[in-house]
N, C-alpha and C. Protein backbone atom coordinates (compact mmCIF):
# COMPACT_ATOMS: atom_id res chain seq x y z
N UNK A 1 41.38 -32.20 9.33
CA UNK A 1 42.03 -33.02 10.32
C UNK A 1 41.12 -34.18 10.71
N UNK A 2 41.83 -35.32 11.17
CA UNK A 2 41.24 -36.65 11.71
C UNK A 2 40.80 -36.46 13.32
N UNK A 3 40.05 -36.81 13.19
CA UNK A 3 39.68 -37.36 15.09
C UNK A 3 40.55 -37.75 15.84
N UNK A 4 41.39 -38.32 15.28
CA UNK A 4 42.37 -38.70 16.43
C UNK A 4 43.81 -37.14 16.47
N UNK A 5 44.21 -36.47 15.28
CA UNK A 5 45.10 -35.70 15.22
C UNK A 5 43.88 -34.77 16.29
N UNK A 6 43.09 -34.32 15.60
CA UNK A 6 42.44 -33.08 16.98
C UNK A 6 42.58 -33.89 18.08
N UNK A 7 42.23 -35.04 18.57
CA UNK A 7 42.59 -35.01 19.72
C UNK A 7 43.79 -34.65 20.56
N UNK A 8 44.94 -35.60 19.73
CA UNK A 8 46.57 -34.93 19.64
C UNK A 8 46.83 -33.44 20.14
N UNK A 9 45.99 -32.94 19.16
CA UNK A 9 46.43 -31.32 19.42
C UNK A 9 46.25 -31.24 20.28
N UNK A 10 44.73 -31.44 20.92
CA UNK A 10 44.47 -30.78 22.37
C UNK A 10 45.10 -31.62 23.69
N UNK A 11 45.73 -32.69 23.58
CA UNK A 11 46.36 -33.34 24.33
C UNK A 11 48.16 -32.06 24.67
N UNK A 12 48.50 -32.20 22.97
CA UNK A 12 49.79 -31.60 23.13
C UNK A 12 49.87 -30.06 23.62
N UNK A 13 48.23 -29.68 23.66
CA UNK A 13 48.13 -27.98 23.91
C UNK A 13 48.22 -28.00 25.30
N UNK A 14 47.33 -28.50 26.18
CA UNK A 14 47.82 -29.21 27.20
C UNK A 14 48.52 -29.18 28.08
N UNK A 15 49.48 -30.43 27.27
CA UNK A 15 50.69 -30.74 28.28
C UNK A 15 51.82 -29.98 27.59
N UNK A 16 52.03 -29.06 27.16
CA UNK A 16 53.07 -27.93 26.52
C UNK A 16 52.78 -27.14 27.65
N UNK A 17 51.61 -26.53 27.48
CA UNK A 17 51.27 -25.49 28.65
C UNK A 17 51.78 -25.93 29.91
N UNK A 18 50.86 -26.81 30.21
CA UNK A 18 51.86 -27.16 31.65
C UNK A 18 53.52 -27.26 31.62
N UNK A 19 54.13 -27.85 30.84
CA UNK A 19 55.68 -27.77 30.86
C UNK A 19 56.22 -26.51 30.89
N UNK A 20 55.47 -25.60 29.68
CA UNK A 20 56.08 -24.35 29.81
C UNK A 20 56.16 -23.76 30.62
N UNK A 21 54.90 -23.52 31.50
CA UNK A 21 54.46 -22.90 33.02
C UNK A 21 55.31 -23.50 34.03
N UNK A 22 55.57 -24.97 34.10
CA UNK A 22 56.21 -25.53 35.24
C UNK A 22 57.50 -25.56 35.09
N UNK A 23 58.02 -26.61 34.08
CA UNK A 23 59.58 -26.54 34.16
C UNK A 23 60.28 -26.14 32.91
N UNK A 24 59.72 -25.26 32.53
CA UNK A 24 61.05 -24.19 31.32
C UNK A 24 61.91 -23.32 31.87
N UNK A 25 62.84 -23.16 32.19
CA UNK A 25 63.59 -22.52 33.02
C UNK A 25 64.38 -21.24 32.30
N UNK A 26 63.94 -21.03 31.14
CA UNK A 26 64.82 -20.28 30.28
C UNK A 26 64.86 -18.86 30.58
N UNK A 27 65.53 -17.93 30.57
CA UNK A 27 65.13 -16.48 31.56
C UNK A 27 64.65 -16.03 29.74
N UNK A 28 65.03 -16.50 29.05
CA UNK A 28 64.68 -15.33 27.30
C UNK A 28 63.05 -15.82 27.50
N UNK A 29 62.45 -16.67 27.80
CA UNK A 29 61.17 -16.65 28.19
C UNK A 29 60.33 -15.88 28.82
N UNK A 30 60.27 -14.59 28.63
CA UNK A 30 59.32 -13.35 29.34
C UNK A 30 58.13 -13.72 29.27
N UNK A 31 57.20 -12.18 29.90
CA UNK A 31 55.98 -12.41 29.60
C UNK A 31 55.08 -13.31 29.95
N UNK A 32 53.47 -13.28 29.56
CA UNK A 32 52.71 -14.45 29.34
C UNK A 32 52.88 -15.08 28.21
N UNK A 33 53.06 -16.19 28.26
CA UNK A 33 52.91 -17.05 27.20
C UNK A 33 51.55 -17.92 27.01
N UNK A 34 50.93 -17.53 25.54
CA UNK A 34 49.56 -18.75 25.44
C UNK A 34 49.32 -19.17 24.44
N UNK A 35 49.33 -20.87 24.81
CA UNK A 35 48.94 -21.48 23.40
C UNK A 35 47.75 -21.59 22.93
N UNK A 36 47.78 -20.95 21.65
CA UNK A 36 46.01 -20.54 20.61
C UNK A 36 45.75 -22.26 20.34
N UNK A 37 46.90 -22.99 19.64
CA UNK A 37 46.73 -23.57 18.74
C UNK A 37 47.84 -25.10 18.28
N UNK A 38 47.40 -25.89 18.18
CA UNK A 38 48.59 -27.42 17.68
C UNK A 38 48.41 -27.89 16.43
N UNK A 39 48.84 -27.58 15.56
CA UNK A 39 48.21 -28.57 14.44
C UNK A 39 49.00 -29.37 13.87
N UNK A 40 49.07 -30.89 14.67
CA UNK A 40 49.43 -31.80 14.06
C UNK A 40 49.50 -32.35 12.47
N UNK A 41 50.53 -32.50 12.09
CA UNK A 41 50.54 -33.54 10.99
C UNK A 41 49.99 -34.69 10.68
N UNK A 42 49.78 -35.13 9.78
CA UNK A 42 48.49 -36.16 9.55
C UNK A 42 49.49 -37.38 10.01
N UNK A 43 51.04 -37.08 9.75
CA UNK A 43 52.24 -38.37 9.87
C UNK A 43 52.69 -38.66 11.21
N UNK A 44 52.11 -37.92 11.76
CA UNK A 44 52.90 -37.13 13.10
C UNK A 44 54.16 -36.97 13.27
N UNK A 45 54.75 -36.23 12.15
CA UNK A 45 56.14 -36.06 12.20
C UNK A 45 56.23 -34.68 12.73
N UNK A 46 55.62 -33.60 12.55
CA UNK A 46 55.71 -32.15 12.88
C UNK A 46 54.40 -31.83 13.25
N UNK A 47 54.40 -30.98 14.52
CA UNK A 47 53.24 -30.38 14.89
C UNK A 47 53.91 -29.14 14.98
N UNK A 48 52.92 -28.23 14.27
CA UNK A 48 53.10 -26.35 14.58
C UNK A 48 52.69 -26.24 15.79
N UNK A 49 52.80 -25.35 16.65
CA UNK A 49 52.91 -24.80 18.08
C UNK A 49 52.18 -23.28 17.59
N UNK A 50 51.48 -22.71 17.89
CA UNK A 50 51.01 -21.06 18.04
C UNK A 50 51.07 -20.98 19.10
N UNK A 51 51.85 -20.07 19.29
CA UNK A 51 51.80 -19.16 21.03
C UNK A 51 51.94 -17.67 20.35
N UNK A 52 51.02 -17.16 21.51
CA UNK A 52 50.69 -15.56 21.82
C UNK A 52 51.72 -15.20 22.55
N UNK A 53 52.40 -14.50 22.66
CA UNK A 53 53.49 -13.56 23.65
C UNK A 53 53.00 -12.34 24.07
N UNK A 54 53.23 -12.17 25.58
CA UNK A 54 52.50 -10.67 26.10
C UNK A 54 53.52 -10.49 26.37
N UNK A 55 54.70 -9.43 25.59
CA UNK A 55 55.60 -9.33 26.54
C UNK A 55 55.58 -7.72 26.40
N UNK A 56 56.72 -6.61 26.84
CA UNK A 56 56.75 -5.56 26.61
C UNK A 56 57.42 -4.78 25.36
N UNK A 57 57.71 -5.45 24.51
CA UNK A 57 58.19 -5.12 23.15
C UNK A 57 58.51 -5.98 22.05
N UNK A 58 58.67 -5.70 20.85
CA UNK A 58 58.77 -6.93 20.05
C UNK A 58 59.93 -7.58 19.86
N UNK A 59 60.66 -7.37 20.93
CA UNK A 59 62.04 -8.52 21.13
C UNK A 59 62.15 -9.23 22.08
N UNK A 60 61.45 -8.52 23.01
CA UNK A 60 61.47 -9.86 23.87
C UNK A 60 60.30 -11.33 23.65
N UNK A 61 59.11 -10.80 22.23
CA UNK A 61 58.44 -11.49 21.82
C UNK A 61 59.60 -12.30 20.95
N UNK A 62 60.53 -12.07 20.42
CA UNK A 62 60.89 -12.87 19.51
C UNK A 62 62.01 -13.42 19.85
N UNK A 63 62.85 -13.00 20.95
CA UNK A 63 63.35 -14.16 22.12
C UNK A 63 63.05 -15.11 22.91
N UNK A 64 61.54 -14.67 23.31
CA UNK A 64 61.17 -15.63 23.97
C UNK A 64 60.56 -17.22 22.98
N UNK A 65 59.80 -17.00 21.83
CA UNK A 65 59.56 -17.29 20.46
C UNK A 65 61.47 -18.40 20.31
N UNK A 66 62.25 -17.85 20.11
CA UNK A 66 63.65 -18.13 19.85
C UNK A 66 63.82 -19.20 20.99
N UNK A 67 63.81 -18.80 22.17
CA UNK A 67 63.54 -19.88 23.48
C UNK A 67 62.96 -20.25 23.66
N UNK A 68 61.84 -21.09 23.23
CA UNK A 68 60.61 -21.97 22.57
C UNK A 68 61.58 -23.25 21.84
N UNK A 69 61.60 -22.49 21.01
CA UNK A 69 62.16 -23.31 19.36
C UNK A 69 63.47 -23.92 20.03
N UNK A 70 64.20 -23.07 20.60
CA UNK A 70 65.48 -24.25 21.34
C UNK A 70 65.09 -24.62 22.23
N UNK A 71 63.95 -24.78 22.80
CA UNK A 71 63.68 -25.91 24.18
C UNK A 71 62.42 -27.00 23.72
N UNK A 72 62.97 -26.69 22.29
CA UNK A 72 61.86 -27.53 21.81
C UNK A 72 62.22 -29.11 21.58
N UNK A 73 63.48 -29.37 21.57
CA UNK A 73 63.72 -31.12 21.74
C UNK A 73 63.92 -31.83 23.27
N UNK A 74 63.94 -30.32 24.27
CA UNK A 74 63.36 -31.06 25.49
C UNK A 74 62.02 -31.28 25.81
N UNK A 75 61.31 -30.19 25.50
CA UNK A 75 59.82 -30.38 25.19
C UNK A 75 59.54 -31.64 24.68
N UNK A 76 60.14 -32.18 23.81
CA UNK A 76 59.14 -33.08 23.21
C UNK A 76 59.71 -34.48 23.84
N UNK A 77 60.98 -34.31 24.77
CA UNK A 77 61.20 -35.41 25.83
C UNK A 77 60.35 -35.71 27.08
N UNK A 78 60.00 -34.46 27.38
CA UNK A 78 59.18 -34.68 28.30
C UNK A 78 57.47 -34.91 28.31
N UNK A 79 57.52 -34.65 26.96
CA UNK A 79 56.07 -34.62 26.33
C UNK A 79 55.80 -36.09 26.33
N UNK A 80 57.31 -37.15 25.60
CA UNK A 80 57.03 -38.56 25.22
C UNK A 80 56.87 -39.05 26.64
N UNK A 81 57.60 -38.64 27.75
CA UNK A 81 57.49 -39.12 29.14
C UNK A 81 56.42 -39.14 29.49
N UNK A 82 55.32 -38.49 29.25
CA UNK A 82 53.90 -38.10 30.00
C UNK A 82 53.23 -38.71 29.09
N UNK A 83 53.29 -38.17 27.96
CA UNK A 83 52.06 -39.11 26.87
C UNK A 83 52.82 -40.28 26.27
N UNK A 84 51.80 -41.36 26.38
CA UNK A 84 52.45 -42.62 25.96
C UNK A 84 51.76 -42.78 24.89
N UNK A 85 52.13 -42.69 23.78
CA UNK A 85 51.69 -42.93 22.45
C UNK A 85 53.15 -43.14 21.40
N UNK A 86 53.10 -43.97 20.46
CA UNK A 86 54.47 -44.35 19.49
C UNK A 86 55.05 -43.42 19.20
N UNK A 87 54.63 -42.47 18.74
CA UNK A 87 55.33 -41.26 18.21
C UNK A 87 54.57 -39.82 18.49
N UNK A 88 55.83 -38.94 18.91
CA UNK A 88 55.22 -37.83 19.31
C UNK A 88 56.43 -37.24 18.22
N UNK A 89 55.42 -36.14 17.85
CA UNK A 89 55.83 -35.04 16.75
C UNK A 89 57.03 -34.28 17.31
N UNK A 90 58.10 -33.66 16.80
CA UNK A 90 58.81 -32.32 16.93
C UNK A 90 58.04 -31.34 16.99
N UNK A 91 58.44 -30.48 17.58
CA UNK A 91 57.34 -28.70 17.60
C UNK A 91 58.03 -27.49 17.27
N UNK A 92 57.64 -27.45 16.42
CA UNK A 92 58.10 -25.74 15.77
C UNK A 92 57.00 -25.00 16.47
N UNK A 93 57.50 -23.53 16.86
CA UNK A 93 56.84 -22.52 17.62
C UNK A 93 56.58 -21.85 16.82
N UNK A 94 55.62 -21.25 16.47
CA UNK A 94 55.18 -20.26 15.62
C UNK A 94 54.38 -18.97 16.23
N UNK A 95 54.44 -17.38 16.25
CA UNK A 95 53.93 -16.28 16.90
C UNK A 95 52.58 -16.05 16.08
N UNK A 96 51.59 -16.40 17.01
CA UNK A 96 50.09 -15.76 16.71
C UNK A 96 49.50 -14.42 17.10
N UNK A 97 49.19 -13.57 16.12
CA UNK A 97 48.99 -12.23 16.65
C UNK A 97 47.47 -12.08 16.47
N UNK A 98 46.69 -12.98 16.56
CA UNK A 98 45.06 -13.06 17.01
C UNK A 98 44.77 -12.31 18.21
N UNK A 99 45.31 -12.90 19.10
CA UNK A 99 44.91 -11.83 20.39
C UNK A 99 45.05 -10.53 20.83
N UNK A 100 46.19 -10.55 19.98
CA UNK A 100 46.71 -8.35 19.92
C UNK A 100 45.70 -8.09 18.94
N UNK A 101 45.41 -8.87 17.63
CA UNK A 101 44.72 -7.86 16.48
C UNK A 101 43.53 -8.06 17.25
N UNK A 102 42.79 -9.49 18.00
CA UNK A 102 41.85 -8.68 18.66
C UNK A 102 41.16 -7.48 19.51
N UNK A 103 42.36 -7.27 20.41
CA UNK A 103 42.46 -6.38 21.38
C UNK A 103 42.54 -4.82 20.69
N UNK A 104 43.41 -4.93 20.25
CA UNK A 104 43.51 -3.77 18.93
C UNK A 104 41.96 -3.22 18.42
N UNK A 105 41.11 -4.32 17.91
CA UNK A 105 40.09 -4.64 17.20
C UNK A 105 39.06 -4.19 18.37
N UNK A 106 38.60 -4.34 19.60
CA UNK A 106 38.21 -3.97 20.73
C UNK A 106 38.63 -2.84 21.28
N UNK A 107 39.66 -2.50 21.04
CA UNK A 107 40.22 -0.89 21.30
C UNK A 107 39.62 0.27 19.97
N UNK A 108 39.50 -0.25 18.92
CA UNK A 108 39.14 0.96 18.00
C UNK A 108 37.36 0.56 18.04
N UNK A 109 36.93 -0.40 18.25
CA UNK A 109 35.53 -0.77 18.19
C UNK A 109 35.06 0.47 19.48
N UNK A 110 35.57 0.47 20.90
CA UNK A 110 34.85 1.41 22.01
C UNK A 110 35.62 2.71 21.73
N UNK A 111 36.49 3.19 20.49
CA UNK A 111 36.96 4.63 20.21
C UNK A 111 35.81 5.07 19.36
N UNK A 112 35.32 4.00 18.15
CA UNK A 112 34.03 4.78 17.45
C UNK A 112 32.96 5.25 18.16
N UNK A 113 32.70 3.74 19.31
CA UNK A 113 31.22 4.07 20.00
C UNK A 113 31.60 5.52 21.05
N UNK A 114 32.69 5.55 21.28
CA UNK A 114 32.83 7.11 22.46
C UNK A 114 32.39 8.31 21.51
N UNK A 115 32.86 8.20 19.95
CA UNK A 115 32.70 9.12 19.39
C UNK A 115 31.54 9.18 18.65
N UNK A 116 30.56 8.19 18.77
CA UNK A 116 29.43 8.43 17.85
C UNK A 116 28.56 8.82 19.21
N UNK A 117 28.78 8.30 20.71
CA UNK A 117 27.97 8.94 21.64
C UNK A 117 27.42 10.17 22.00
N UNK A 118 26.62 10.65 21.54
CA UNK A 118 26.22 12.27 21.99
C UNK A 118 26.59 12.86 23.59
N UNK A 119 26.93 14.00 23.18
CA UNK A 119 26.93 14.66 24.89
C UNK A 119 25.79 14.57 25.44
N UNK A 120 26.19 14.67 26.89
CA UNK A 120 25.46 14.64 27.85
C UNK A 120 25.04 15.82 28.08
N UNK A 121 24.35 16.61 28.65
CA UNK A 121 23.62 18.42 28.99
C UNK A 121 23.22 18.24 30.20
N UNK A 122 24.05 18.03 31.05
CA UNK A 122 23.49 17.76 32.26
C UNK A 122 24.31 18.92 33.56
């Protein structure tokens, strides 16, 4: 990526977050929602979106994911409203499971160390 697209990203990571948090009104939107990640196109015709979903099962991850992707041509109205630059990308939402496989990854990491710990004799 160019210097100016990373910047992009972290501009559009941003001000997504804030929109999503402030005015998405969609109820299929559960959960926490967090964006990992933007990766602009070199054309700026399409930027990918990664968001994490905390929700309580894997449908309401993929509704809320679903209500993303259709609030995604208001998103990017309100995106052109705030950022003034010629062209702002469309956003496809895409589900990142970095933060579960981490957590996951941190959950079996302190199951070995409990079990390689010797008893206590006290």
């Amino acid at each position: 990526m160019s210097r100016r697209t990373d910047r992009l990203s972290g501009l559009f990571r941003s001000e997504l977050a804030d929109l999503i948090s402030s005015e998405l009104r969609d109820p299929r939107v559960t959960g926490m929602i967090s964006i990992t990640s933007v990766d602009v196109s070199p054309d700026l015709e399409r930027a990918t979106v990664y968001v994490s979903v905390l929700a309580d099962d894997a449908e309401q991850q993929k509704e809320s994911l679903a209500a993303l992707n259709n609030a995604s041509p208001f998103l990017r109205r309100k995106v052109m409203a705030r950022v003034h630059i010629r062209r702002v990308p469309t956003f496809e939402f895409e589900a990142d499971h970095t933060i579960e496989e981490g957590a996951r990854m941190l959950a079996l990491m302190k199951k070995v160390a409990a079990e390689r710990e010797p008893p206590t004799d006290r």
